[in-house]
N, C-alpha and C. Protein backbone atom coordinates (compact mmCIF):
# COMPACT_ATOMS: atom_id res chain seq x y z
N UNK A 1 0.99 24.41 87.68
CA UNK A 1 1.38 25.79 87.68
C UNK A 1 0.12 26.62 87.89
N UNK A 2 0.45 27.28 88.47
CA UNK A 2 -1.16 28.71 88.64
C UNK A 2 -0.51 30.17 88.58
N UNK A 3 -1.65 30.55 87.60
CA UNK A 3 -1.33 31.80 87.07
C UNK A 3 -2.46 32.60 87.93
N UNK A 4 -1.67 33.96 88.25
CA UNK A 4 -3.01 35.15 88.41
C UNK A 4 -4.24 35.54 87.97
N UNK A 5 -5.08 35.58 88.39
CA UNK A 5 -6.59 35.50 88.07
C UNK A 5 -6.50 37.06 86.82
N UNK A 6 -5.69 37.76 86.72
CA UNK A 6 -5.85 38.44 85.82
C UNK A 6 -4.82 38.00 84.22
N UNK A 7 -4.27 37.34 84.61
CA UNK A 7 -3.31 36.48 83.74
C UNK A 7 -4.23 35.54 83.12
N UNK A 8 -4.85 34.92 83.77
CA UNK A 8 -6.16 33.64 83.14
C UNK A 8 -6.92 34.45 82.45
N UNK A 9 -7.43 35.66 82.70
CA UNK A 9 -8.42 36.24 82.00
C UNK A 9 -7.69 36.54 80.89
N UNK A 10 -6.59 37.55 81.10
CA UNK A 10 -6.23 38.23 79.74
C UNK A 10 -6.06 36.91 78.66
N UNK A 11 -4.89 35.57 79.41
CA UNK A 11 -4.99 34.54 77.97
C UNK A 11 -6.30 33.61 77.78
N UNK A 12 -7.13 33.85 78.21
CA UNK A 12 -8.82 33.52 77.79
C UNK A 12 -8.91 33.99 76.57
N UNK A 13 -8.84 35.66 76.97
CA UNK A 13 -9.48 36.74 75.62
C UNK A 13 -8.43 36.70 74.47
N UNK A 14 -7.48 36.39 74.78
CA UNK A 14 -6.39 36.29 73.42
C UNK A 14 -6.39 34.99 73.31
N UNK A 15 -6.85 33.52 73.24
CA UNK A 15 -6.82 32.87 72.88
C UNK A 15 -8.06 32.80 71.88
N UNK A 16 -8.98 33.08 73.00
CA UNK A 16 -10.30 33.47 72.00
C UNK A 16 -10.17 34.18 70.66
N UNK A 17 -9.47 35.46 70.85
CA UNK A 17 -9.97 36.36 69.66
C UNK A 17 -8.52 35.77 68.88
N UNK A 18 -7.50 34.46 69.04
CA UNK A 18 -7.05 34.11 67.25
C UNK A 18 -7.03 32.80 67.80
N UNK A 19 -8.25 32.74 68.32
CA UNK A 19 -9.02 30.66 67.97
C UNK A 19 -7.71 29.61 68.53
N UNK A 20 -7.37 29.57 69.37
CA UNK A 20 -6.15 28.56 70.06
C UNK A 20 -6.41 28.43 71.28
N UNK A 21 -5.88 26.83 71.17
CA UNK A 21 -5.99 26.34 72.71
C UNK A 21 -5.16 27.36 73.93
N UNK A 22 -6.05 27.46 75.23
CA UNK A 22 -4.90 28.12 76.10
C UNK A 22 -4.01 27.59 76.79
N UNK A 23 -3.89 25.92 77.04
CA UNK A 23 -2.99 25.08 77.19
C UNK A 23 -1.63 25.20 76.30
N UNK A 24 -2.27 25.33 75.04
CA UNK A 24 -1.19 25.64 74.09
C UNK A 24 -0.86 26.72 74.23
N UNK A 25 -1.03 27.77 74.41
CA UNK A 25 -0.31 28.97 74.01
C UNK A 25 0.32 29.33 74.97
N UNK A 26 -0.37 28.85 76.45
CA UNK A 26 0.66 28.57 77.30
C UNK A 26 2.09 28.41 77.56
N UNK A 27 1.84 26.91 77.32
CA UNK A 27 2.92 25.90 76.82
C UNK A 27 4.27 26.61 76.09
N UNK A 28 3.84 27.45 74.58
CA UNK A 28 4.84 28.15 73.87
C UNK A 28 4.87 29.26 74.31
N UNK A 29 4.38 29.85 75.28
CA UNK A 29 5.16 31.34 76.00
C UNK A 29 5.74 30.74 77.27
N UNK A 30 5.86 29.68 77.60
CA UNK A 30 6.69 29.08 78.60
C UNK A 30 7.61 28.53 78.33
N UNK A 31 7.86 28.01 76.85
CA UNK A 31 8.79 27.30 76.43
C UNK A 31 9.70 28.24 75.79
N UNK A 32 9.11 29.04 74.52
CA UNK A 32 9.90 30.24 74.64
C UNK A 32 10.89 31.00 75.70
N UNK A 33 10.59 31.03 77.02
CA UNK A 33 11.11 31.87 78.12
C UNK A 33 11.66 30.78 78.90
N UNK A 34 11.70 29.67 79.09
CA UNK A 34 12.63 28.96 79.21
C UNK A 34 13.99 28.49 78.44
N UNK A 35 13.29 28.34 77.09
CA UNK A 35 14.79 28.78 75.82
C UNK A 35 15.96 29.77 76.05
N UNK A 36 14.78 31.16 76.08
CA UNK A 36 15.75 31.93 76.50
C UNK A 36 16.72 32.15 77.77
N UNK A 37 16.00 32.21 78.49
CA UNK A 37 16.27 31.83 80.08
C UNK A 37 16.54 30.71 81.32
N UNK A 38 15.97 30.04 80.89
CA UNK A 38 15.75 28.69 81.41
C UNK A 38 17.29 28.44 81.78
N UNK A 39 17.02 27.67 83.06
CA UNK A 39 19.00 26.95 83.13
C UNK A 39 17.93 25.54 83.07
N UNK A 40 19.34 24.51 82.66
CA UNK A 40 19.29 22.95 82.66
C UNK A 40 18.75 22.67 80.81
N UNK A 41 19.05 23.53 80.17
CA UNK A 41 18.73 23.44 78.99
C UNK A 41 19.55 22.00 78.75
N UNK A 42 20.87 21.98 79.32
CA UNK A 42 21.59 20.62 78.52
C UNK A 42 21.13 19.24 78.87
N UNK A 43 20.21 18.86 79.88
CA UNK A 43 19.46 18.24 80.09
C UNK A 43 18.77 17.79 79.25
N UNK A 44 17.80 18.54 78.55
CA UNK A 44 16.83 18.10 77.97
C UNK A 44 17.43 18.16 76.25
N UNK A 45 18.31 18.64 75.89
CA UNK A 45 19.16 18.64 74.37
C UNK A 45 19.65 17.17 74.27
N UNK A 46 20.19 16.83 73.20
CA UNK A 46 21.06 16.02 72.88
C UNK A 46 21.61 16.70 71.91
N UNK A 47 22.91 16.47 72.14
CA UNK A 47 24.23 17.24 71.65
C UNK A 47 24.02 17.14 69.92
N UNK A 48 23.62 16.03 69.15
CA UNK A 48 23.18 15.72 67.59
C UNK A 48 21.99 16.78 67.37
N UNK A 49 21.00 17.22 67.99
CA UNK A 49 20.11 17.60 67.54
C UNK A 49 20.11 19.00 67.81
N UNK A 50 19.59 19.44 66.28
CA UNK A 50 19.63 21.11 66.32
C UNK A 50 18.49 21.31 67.24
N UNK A 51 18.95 22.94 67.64
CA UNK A 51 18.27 23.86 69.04
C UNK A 51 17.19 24.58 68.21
N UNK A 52 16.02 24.51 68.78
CA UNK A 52 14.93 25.15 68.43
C UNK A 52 14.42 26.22 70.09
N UNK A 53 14.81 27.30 69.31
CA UNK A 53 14.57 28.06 70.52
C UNK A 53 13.08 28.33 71.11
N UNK A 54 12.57 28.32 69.99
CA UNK A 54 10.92 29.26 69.63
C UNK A 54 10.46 28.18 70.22
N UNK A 55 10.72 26.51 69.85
CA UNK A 55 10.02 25.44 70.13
C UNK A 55 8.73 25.12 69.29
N UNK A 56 9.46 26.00 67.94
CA UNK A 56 7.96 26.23 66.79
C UNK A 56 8.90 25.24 65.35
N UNK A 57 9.97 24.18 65.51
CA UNK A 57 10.31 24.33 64.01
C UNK A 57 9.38 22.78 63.98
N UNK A 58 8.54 22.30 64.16
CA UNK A 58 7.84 20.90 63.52
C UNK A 58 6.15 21.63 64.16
N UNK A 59 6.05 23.06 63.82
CA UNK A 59 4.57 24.25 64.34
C UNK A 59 4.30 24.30 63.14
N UNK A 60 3.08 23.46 62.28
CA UNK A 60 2.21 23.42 60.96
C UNK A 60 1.46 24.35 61.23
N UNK A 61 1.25 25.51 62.24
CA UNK A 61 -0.11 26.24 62.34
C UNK A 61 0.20 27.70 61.28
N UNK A 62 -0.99 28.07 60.67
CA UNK A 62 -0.78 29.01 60.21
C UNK A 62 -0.74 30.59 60.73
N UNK A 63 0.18 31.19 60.08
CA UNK A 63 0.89 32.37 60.63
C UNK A 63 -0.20 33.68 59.95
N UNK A 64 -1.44 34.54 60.77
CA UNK A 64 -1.99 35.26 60.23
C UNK A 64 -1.29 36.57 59.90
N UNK A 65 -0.20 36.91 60.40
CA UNK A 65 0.95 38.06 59.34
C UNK A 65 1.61 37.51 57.81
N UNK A 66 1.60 36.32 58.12
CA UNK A 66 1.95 35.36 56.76
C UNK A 66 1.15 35.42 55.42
N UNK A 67 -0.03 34.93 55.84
CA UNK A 67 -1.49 34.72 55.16
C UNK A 67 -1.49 36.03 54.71
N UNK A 68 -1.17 36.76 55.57
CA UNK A 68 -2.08 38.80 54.89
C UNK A 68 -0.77 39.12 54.05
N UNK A 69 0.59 38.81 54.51
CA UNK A 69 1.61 38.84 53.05
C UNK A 69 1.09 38.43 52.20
N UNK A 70 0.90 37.39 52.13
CA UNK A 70 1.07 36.52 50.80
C UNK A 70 -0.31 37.07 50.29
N UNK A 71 -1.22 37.48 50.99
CA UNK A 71 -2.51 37.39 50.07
C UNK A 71 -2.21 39.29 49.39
N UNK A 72 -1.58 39.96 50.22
CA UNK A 72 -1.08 41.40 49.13
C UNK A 72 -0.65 40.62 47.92
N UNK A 73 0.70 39.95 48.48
CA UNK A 73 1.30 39.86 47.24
C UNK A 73 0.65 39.14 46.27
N UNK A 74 -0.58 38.25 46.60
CA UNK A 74 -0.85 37.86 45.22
C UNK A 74 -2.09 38.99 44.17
N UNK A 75 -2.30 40.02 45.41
CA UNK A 75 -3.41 40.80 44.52
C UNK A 75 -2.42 41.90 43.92
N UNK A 76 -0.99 42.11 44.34
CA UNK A 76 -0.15 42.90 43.64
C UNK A 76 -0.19 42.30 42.05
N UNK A 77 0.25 40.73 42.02
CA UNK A 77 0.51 40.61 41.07
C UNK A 77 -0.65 40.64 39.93
């Protein structure tokens, strides 16, 4: 796949500034927009297994809107 030379740059600098691969982040803004959009989804499903749209539910990475919750809430308490 080839992206626009201003497309490479911009996900350079946003991979950079929250530390992730750009293969990866790739990957999940393509997979994302194929979820949504994508035809031939039934292809790649099997009818037993739940639909993960995001393509994030077995994603251990940590969530920095998460982290800044939780860290209010623990100086609330």
């Amino acid at each position: 796949m080839h992206l626009g030379e201003n497309t490479v740059k911009r996900l350079g600098v946003h991979c950079s500034l929250v530390g992730r691969d750009r293969s990866a982040v790739a990957e999940e803004i393509l997979g994302t927009w194929l979820a949504r959009y994508g035809k031939g989804r039934a292809i790649f499903e099997a009818e037993d297994q739940p639909r993960d749209p995001a393509g994030d539910a077995d994603d251990d990475r940590l969530d920095v809107a998460t982290l800044e919750r939780e860290s209010a809430e623990e100086e609330a308490a």
